[in-house]
Protein backbone atom coordinates (compact mmCIF):
# COMPACT_ATOMS: atom_id res chain seq x y z
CA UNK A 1 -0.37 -5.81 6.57
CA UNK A 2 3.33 -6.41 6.55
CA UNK A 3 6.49 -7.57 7.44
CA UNK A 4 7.27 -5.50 10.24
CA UNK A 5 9.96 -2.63 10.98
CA UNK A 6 12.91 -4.50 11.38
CA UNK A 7 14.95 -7.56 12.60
CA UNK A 8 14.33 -8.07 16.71
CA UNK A 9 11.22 -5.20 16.47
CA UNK A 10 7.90 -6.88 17.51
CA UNK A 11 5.78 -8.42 19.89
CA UNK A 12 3.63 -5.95 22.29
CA UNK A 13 5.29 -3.25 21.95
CA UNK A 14 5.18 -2.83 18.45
CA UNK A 15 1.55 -1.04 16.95
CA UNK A 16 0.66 -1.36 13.32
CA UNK A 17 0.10 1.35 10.83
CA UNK A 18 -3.63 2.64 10.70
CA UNK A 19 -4.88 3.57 7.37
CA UNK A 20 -5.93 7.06 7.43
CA UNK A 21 -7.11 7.46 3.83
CA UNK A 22 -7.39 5.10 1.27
CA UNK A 23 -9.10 6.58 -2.24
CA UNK A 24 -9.42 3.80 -4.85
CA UNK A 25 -7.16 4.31 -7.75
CA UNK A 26 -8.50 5.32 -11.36
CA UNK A 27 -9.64 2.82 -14.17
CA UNK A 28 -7.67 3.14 -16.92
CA UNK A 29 -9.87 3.56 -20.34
CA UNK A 30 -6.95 0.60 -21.92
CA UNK A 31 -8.30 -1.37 -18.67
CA UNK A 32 -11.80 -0.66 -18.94
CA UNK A 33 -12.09 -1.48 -22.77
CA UNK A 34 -10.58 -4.68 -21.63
CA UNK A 35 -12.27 -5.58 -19.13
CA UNK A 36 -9.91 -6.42 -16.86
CA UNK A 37 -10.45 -6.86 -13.10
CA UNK A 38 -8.14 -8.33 -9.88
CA UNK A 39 -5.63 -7.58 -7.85
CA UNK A 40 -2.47 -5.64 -7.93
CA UNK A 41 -0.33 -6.42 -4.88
CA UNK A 42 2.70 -4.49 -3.78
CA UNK A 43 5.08 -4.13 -1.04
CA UNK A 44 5.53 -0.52 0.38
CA UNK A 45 7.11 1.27 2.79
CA UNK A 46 4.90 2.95 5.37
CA UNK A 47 7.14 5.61 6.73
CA UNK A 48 6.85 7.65 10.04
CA UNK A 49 5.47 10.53 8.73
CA UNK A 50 2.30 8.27 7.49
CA UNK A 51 3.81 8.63 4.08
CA UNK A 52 4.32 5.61 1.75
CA UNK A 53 7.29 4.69 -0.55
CA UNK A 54 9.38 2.35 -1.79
CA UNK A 55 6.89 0.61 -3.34
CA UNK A 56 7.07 -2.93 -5.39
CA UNK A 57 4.95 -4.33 -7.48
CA UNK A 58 4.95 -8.19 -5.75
CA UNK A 59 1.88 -9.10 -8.36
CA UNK A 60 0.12 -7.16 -11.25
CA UNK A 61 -2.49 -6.60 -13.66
CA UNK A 62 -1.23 -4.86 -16.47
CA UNK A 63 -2.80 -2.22 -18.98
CA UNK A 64 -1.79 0.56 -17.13
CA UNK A 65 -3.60 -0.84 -13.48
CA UNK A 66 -0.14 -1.32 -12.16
CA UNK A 67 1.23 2.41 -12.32
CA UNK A 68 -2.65 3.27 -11.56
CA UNK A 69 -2.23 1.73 -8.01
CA UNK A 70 1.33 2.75 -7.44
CA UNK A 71 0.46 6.54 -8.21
CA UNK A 72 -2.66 6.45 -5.82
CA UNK A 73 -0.83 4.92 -2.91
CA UNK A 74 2.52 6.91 -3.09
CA UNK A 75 0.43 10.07 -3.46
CA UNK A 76 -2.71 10.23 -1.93
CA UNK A 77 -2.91 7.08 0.68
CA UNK A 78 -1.83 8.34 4.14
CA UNK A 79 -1.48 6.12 7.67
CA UNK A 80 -1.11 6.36 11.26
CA UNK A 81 2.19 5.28 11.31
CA UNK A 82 3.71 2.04 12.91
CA UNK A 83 5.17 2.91 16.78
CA UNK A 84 7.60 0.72 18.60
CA UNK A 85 7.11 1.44 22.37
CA UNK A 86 5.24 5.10 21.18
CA UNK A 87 7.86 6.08 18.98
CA UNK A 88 6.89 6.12 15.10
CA UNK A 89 8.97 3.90 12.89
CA UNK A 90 8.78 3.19 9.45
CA UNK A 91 7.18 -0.34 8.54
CA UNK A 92 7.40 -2.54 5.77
CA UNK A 93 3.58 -3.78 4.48
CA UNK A 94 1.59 -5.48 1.82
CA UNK A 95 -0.96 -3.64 0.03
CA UNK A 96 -3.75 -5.42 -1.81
CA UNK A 97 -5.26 -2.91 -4.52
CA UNK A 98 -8.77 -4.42 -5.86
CA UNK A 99 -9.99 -3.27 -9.18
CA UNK A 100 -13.38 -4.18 -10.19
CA UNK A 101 -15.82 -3.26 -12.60
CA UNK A 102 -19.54 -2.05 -11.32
């Protein structure tokens, strides 16, 4: 994961986000057809409610995997949010969405 919260926030007393739930995003059929697999990476916001937003796409895929991901995470991924000294704080990550034919 990530950058961290904020300038001067780290060290011990900083926890990372735990991911809670993580469902896999859909294949689109434009994907599928196409074969594509890989990686979509983006930079999110993991907020203190567990919720994630803000999110960037830092490296993509195309035919429709990109949105795919982005939809999944903002909607249905949830964490244990990020605490400096036990208080939640939001936290700046780095998600790395696989996609992968079977």
């Amino acid at each position: 994961m990530g950058d961290g919260p904020g300038p001067g926030l780290g060290g011990r007393d900083l926890k990372l986000p735990e991911a809670i739930s993580q469902p896999r995003p859909n294949y689109t059929e434009e994907a599928r057809k196409a074969r594509a697999e890989g990686m979509v990476v983006l930079q999110v916001m993991i907020r203190k409610n567990g919720t994630v937003d803000g999110i960037r796409v830092l490296r993509g895929l195309a035919y429709g995997l990109d949105e795919s991901a982005i939809h999944t995470v903002a909607s249905k991924w949830r964490f244990r949010p990020a605490t400096y000294r036990g208080i939640p704080v939001d936290f700046q990550a780095v998600i790395e969405v696989t996609f992968r034919l079977f």
